[in-house]
C-alpha atoms as a PDB file:
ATOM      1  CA  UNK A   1       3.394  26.099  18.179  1.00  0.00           C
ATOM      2  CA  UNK A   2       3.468  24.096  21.509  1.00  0.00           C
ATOM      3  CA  UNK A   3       1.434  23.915  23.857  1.00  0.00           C
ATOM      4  CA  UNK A   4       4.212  23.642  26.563  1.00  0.00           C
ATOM      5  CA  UNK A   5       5.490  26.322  28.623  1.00  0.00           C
ATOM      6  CA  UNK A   6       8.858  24.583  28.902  1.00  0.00           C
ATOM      7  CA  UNK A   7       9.741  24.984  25.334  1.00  0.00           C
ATOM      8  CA  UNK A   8       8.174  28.418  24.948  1.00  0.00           C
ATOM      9  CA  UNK A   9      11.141  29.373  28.217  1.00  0.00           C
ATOM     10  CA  UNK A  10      13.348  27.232  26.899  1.00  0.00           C
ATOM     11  CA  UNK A  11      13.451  28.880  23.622  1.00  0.00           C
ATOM     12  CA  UNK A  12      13.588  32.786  25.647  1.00  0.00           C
ATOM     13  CA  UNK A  13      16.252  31.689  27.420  1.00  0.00           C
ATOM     14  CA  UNK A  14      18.431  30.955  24.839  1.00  0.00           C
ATOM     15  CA  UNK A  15      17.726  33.470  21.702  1.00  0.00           C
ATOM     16  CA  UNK A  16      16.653  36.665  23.449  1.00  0.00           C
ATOM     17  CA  UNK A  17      19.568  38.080  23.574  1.00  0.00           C
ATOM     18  CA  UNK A  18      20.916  37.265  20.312  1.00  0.00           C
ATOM     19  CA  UNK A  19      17.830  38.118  18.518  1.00  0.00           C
ATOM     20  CA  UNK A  20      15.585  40.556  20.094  1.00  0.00           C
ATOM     21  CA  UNK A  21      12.965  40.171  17.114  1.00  0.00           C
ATOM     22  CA  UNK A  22      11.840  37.261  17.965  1.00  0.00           C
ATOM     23  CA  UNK A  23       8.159  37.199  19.322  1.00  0.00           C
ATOM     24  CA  UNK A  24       7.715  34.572  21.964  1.00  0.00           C
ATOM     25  CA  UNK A  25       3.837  32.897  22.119  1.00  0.00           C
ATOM     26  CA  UNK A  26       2.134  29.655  22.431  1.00  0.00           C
ATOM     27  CA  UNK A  27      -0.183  28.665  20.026  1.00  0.00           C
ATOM     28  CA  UNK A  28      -2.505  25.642  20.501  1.00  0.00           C
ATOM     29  CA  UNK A  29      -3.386  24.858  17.029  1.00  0.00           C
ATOM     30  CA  UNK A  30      -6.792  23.364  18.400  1.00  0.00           C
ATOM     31  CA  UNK A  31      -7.642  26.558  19.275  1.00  0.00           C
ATOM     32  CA  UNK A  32      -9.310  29.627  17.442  1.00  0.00           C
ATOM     33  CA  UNK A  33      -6.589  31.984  16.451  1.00  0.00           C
ATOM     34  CA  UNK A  34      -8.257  35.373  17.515  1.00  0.00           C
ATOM     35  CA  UNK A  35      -9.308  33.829  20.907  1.00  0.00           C
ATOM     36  CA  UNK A  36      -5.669  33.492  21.460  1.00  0.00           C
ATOM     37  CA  UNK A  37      -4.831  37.453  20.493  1.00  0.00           C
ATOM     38  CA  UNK A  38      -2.737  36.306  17.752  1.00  0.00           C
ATOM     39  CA  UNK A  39      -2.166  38.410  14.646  1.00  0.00           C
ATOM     40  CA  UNK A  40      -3.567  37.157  11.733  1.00  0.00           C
ATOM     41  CA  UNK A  41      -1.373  37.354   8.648  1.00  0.00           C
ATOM     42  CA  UNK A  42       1.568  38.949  10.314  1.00  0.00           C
ATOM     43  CA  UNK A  43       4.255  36.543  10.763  1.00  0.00           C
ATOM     44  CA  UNK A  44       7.341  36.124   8.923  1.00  0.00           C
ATOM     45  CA  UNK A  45       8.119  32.351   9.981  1.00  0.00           C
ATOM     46  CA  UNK A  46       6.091  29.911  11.917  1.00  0.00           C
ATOM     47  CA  UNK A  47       7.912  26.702  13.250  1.00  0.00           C
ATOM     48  CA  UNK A  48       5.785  23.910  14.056  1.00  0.00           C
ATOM     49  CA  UNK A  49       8.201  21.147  14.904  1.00  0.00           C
ATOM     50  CA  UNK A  50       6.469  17.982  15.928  1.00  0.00           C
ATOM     51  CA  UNK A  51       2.895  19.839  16.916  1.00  0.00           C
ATOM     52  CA  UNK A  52       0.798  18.778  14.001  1.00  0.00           C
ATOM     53  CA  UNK A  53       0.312  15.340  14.440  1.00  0.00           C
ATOM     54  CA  UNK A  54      -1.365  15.739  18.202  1.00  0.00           C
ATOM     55  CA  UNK A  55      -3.552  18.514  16.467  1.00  0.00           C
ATOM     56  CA  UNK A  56      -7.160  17.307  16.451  1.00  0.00           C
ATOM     57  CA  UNK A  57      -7.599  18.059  12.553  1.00  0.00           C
ATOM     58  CA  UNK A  58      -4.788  18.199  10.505  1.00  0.00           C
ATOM     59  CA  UNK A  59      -6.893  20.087   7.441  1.00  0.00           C
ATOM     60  CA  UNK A  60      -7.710  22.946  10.147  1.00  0.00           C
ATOM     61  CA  UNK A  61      -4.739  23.147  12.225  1.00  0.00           C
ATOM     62  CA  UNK A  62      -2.919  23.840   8.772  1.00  0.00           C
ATOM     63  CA  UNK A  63      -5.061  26.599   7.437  1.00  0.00           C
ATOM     64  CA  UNK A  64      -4.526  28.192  10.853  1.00  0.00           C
ATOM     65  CA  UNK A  65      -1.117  27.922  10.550  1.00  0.00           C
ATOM     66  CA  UNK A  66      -1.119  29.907   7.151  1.00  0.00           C
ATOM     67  CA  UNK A  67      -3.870  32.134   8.581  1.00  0.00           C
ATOM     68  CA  UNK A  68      -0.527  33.277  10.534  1.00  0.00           C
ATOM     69  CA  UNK A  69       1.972  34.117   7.926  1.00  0.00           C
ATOM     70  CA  UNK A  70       1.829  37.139   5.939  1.00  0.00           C
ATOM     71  CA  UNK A  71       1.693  36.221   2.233  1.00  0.00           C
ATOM     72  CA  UNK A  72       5.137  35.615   1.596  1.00  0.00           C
ATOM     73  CA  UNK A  73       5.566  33.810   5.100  1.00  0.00           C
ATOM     74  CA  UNK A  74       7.335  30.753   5.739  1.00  0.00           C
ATOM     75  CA  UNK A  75       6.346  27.568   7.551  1.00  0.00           C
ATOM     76  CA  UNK A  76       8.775  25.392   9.091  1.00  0.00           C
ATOM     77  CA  UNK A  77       7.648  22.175   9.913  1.00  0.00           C
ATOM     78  CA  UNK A  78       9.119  19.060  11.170  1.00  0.00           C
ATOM     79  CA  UNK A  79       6.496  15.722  11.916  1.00  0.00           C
ATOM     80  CA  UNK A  80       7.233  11.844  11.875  1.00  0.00           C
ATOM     81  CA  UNK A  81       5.804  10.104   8.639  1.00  0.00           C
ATOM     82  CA  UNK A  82       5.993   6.745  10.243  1.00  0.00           C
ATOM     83  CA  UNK A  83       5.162   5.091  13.055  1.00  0.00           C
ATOM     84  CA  UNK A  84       7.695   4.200  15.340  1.00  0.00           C
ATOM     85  CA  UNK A  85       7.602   1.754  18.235  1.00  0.00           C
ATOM     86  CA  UNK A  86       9.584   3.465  20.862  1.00  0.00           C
ATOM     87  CA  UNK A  87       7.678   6.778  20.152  1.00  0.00           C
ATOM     88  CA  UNK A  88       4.236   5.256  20.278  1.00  0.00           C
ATOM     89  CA  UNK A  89       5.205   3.575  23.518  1.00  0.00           C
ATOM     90  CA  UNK A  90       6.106   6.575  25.417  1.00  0.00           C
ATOM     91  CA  UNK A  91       3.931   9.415  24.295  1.00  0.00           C
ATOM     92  CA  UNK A  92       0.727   6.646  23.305  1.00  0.00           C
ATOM     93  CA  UNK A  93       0.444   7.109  27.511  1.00  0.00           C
ATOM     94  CA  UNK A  94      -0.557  10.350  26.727  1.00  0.00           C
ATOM     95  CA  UNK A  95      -4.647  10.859  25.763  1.00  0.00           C
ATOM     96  CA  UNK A  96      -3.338  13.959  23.335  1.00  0.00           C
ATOM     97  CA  UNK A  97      -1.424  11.324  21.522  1.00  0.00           C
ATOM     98  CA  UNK A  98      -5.069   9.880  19.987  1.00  0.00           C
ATOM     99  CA  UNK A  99      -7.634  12.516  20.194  1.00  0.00           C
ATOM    100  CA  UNK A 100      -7.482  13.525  16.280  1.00  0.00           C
ATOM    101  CA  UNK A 101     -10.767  13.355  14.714  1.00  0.00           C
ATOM    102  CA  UNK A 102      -9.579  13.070  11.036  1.00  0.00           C
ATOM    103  CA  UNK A 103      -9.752   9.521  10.417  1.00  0.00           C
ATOM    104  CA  UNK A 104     -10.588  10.191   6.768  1.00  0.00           C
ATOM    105  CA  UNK A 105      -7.088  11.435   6.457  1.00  0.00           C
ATOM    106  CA  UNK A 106      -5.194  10.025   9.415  1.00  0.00           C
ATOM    107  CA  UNK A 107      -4.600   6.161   9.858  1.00  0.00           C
ATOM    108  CA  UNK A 108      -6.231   4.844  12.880  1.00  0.00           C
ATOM    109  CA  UNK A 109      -3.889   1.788  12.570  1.00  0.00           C
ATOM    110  CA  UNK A 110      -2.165   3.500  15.886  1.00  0.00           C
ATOM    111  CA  UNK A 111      -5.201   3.225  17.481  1.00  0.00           C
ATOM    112  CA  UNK A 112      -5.055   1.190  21.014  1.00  0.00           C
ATOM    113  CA  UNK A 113      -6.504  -2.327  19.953  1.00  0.00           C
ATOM    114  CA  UNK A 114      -6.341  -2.121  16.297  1.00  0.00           C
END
């Protein structure tokens, strides 16, 4: 559930050949599932390993994550439940970093200037 190519290759290149089952696809979580051709309710296991918290709306990008799994589906899902410095100096370059519009939900005290 990344956006990024790299990872997407990355992760081809390594299990293909041990595990031909594996289906290979970005999905962009910001995104309407069906525009995407992806397969509602057909997935065994979804990984979503630090993807959620650049999703614009957390509450959303979560239901289309189950929207994904069959019923007894598994997500796997690994996010930061802290801030931390080093991260937020690096990737806060990045305009994905701070485009969420859940502010109900999400902290904005990693907003710039706040």
């Amino acid at each position: 559930t990344d956006i990024s190519e790299k990872f997407l290759s990355d992760g081809k290149k390594r299990f293909s050949s041990s595990y031909s089952c594996i289906q290979y696809q970005l999905c962009h979580l910001d995104i309407d599932l069906v525009t995407q051709k992806l397969n509602l309710y057909s997935f065994d296991v979804v990984c979503a390993f630090d993807v959620l918290h650049v999703a614009q709306d957390l509450q959303v990008s979560l239901n289309r994550l189950q929207q994904l799994l069959k019923p007894d589906g598994y997500l796997l899902a690994i996010e930061l439940t802290r801030p931390w410095t080093w991260i937020q100096l690096f990737f806060g370059l990045f305009s994905a970093w701070w485009h969420f519009t859940d502010t109900s939900i999400r902290s904005t005290c990693f907003m710039p200037g706040e």
